[in-house]
C-alpha atoms as a PDB file:
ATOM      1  CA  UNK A   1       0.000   0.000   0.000  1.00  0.00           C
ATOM      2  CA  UNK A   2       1.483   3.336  -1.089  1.00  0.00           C
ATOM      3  CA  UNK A   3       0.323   6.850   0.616  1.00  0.00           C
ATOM      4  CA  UNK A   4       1.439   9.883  -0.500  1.00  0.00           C
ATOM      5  CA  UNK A   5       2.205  12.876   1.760  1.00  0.00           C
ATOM      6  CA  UNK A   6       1.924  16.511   1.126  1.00  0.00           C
ATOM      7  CA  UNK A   7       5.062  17.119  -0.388  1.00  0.00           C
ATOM      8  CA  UNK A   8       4.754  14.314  -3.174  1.00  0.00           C
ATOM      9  CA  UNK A   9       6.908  11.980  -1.780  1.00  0.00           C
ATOM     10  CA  UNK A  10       5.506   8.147  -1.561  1.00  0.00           C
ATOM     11  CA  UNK A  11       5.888   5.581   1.353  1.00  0.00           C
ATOM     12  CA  UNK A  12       5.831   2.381   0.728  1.00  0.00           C
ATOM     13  CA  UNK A  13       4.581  -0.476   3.128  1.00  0.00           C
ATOM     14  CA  UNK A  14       6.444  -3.417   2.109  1.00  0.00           C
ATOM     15  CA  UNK A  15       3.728  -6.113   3.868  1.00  0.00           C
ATOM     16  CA  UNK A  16       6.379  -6.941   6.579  1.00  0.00           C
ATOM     17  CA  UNK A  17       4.092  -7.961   9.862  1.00  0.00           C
ATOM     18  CA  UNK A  18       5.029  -8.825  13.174  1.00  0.00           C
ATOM     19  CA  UNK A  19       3.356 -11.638  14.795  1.00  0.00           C
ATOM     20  CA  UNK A  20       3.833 -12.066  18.319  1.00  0.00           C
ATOM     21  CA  UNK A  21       2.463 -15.271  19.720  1.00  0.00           C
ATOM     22  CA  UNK A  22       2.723 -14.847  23.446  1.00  0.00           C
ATOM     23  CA  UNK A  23       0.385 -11.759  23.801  1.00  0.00           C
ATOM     24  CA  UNK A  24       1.719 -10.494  27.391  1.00  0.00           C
ATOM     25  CA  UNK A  25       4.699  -8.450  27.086  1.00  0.00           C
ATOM     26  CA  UNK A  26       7.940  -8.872  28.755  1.00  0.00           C
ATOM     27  CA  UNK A  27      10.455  -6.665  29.998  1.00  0.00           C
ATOM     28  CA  UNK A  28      12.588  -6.976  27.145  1.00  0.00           C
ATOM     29  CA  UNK A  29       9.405  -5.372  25.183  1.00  0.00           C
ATOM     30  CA  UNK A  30       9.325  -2.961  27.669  1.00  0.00           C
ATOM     31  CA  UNK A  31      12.958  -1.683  27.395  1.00  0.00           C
ATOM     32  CA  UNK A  32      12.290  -1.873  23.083  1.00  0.00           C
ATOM     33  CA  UNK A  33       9.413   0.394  23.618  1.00  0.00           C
ATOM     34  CA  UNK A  34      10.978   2.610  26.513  1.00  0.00           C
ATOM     35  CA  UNK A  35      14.418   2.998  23.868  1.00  0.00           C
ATOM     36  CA  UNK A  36      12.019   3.719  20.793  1.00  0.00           C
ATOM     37  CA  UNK A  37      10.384   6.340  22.753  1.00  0.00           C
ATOM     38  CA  UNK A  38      13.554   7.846  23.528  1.00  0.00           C
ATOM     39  CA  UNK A  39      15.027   7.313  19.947  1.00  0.00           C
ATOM     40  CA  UNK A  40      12.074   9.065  18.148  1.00  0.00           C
ATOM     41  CA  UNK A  41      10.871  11.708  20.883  1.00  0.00           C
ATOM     42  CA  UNK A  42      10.681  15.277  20.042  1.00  0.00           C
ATOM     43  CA  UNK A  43      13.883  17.046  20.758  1.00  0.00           C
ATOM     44  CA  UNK A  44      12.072  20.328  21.560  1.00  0.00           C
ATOM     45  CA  UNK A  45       9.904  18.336  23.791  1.00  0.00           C
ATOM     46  CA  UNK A  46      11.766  15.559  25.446  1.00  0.00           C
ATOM     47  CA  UNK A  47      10.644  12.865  27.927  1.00  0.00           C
ATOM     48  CA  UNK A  48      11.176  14.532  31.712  1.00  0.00           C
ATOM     49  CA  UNK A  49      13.193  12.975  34.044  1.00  0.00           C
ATOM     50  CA  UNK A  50      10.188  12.448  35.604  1.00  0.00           C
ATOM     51  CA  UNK A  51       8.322  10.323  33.592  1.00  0.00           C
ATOM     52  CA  UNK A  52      11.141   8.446  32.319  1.00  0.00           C
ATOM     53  CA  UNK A  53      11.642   7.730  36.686  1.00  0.00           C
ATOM     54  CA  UNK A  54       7.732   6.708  36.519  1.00  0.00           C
ATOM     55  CA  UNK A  55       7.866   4.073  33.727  1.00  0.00           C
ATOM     56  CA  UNK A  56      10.712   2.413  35.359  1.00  0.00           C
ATOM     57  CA  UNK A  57       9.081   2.341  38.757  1.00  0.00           C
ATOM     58  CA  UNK A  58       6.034   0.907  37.505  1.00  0.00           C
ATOM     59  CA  UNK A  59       8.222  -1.991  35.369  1.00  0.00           C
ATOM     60  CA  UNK A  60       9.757  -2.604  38.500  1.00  0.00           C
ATOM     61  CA  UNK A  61       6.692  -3.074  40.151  1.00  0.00           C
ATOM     62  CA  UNK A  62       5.297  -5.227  37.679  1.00  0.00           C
ATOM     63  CA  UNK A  63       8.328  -7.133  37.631  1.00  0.00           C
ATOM     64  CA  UNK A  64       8.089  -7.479  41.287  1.00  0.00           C
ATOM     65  CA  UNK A  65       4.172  -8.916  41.442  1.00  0.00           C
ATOM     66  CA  UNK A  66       4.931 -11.302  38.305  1.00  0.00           C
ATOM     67  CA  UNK A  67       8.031 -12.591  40.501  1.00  0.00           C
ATOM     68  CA  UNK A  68       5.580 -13.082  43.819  1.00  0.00           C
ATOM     69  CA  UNK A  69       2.874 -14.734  41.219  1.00  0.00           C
ATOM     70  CA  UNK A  70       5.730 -17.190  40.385  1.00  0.00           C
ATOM     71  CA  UNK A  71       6.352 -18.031  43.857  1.00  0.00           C
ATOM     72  CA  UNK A  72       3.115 -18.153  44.776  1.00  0.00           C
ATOM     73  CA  UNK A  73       2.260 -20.673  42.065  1.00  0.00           C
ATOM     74  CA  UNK A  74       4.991 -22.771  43.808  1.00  0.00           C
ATOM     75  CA  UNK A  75       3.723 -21.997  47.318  1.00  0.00           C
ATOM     76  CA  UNK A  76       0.000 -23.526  46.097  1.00  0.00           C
ATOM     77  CA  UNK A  77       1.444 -26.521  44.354  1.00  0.00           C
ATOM     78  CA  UNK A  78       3.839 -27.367  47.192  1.00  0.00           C
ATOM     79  CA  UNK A  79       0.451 -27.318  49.354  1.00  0.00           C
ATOM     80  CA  UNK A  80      -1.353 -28.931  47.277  1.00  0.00           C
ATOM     81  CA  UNK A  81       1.307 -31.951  47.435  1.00  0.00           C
ATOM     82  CA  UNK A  82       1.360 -31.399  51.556  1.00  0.00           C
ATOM     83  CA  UNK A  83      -2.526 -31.647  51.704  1.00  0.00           C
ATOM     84  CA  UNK A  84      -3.047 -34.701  49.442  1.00  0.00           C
ATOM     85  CA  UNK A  85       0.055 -36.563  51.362  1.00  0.00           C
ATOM     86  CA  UNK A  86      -1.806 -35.819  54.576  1.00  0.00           C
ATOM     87  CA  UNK A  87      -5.235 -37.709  53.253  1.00  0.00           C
ATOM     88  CA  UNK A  88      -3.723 -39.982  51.886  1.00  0.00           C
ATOM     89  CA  UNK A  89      -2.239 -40.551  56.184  1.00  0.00           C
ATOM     90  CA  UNK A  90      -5.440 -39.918  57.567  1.00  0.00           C
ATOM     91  CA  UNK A  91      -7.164 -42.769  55.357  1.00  0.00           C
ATOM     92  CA  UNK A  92      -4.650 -45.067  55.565  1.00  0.00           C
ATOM     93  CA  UNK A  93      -4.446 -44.497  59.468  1.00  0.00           C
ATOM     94  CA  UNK A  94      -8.044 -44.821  59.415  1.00  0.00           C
ATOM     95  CA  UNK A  95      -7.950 -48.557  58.545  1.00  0.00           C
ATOM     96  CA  UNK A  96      -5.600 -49.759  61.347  1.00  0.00           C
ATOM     97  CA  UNK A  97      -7.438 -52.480  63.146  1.00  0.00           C
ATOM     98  CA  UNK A  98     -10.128 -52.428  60.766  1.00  0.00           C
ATOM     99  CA  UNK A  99     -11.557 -54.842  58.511  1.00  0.00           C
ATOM    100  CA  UNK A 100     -11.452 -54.015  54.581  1.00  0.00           C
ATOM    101  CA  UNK A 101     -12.822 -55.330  51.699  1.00  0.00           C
ATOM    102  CA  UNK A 102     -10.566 -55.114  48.598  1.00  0.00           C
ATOM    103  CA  UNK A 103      -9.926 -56.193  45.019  1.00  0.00           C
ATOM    104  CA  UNK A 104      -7.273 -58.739  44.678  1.00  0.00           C
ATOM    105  CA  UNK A 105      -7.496 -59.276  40.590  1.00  0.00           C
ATOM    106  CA  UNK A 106     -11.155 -60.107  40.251  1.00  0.00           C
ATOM    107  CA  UNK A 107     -11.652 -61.218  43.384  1.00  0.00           C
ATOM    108  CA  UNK A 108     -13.292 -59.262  46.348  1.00  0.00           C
ATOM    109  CA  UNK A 109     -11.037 -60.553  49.937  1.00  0.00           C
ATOM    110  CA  UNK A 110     -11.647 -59.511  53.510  1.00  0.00           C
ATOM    111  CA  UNK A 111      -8.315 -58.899  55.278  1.00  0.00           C
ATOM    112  CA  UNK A 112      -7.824 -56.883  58.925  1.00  0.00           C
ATOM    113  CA  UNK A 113      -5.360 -53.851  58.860  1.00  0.00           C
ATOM    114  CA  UNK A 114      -2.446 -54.354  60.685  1.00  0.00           C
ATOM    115  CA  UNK A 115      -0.275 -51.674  59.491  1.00  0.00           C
ATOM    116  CA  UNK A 116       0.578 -48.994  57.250  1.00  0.00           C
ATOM    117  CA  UNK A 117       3.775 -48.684  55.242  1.00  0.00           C
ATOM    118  CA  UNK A 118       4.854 -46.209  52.589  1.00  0.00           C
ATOM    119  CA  UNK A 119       6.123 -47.620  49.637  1.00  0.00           C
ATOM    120  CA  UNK A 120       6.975 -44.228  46.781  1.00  0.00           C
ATOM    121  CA  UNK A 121       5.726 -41.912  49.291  1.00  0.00           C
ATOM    122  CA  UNK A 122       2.279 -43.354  49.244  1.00  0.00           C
ATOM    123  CA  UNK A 123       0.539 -44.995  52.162  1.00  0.00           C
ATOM    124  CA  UNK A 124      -0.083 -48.784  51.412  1.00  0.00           C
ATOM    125  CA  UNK A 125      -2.404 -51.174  53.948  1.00  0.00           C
ATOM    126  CA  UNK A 126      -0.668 -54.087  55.634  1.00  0.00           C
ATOM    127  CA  UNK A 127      -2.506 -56.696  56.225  1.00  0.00           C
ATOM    128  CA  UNK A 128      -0.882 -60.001  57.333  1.00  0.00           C
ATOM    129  CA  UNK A 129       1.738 -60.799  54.509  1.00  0.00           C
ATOM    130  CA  UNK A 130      -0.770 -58.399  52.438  1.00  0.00           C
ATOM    131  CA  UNK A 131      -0.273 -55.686  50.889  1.00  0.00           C
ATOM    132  CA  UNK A 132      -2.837 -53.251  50.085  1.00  0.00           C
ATOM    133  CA  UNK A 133      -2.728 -49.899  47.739  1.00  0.00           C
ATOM    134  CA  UNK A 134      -5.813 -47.575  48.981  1.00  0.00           C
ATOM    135  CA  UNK A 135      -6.756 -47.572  45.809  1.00  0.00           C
ATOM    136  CA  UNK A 136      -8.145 -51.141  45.834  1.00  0.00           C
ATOM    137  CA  UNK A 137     -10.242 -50.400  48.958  1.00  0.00           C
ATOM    138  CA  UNK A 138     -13.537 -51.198  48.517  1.00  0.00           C
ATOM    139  CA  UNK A 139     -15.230 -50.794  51.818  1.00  0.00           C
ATOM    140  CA  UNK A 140     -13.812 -50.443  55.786  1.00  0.00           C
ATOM    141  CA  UNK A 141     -15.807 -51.299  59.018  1.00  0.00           C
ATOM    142  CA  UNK A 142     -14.900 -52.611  62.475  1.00  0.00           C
ATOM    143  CA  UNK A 143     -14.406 -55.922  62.991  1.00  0.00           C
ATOM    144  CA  UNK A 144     -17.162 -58.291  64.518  1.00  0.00           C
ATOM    145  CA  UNK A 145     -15.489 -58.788  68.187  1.00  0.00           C
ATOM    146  CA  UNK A 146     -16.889 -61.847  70.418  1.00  0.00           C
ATOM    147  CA  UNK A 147     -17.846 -60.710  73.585  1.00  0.00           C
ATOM    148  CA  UNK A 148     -16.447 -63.318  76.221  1.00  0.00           C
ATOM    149  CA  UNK A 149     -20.336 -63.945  77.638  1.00  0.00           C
ATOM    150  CA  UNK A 150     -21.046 -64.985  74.250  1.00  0.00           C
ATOM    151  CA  UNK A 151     -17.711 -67.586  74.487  1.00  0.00           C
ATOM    152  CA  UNK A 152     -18.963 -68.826  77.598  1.00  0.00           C
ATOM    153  CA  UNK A 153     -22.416 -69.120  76.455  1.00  0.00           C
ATOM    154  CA  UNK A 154     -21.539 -70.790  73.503  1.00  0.00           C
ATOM    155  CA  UNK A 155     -19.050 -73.407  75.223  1.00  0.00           C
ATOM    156  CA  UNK A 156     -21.695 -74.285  78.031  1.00  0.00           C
ATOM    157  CA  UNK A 157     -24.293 -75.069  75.283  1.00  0.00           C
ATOM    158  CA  UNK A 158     -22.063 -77.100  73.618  1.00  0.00           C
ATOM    159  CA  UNK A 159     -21.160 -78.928  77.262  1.00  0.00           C
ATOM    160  CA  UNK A 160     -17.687 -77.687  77.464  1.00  0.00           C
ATOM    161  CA  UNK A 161     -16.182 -75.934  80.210  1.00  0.00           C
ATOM    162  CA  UNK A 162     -13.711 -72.397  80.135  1.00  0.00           C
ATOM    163  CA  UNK A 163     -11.108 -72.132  82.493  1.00  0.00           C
ATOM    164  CA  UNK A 164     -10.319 -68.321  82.808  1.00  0.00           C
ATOM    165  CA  UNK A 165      -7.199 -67.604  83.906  1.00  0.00           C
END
């Protein structure tokens, strides 16, 4: 596209285009557009010290908050890690001395929770020579305990006698 200007001569726009890709600009963006201001600023009225003292004070700022964003973003993920971790404990502690159904394969087995051991950083069930991801849990609940009436009761029906000790 040609234009002309008022004195006849023609300017030419030779279809070069700049594509940027990113869409936030940096700092080194900041310092190209900070040094073409300079470059092509009117020498009878230049940028004041002022404002020149302004733009860098606010590019330090922003340089500042993207920093603390950064960190942040590595606070909430390091929390994030902390939090699931600590579940992951609570439900595993959960199960001690509990009964849980699991899948073994295709099979559904009943084991009691004798332990917890951490194999990779994550909690796994121990169960006799067991052992059992949280995944796999299917259910929890407290194991049926036989009272010692119910012992006695059930060895005097049957005609046999329990020494306690």
């Amino acid at each position: 596209m040609s234009v002309y200007g008022v004195s006849g001569t023609s300017y030419s726009n030779t279809g070069n285009t700049v594509t940027d890709t990113t869409k936030e600009l940096g700092k080194d963006d900041f310092f190209k557009l900070l040094i073409a201001s300079l470059k092509y600023q009117d020498p009878l009225e230049p940028m004041e010290n002022q404002e020149f003292v302004s733009q860098m004070a606010n590019f330090s700022s922003l340089e500042q908050m993207t920093n603390l964003n950064t960190q942040f973003q590595g606070m909430s993920s390091f929390l994030e890690n902390c939090l699931s971790s600590i579940t992951y404990i609570q439900q595993a502690t959960a199960c001690l001395d509990k009964e849980v159904e699991y899948l073994d394969g295709d099979q559904i087995l009943v084991a009691q929770v004798d332990g917890v051991e951490f194999h990779e950083g994550m909690p796994v069930l121990v169960a006799g020579d067991q052992r059992i991801h949280l995944a796999y849990v299917i259910s929890i609940r407290t194991p049926q305990t036989v009272s010692q009436e119910a012992v006695a009761d059930e060895a005097a029906a049957e005609g046999n006698e329990i020494i306690q000790e």
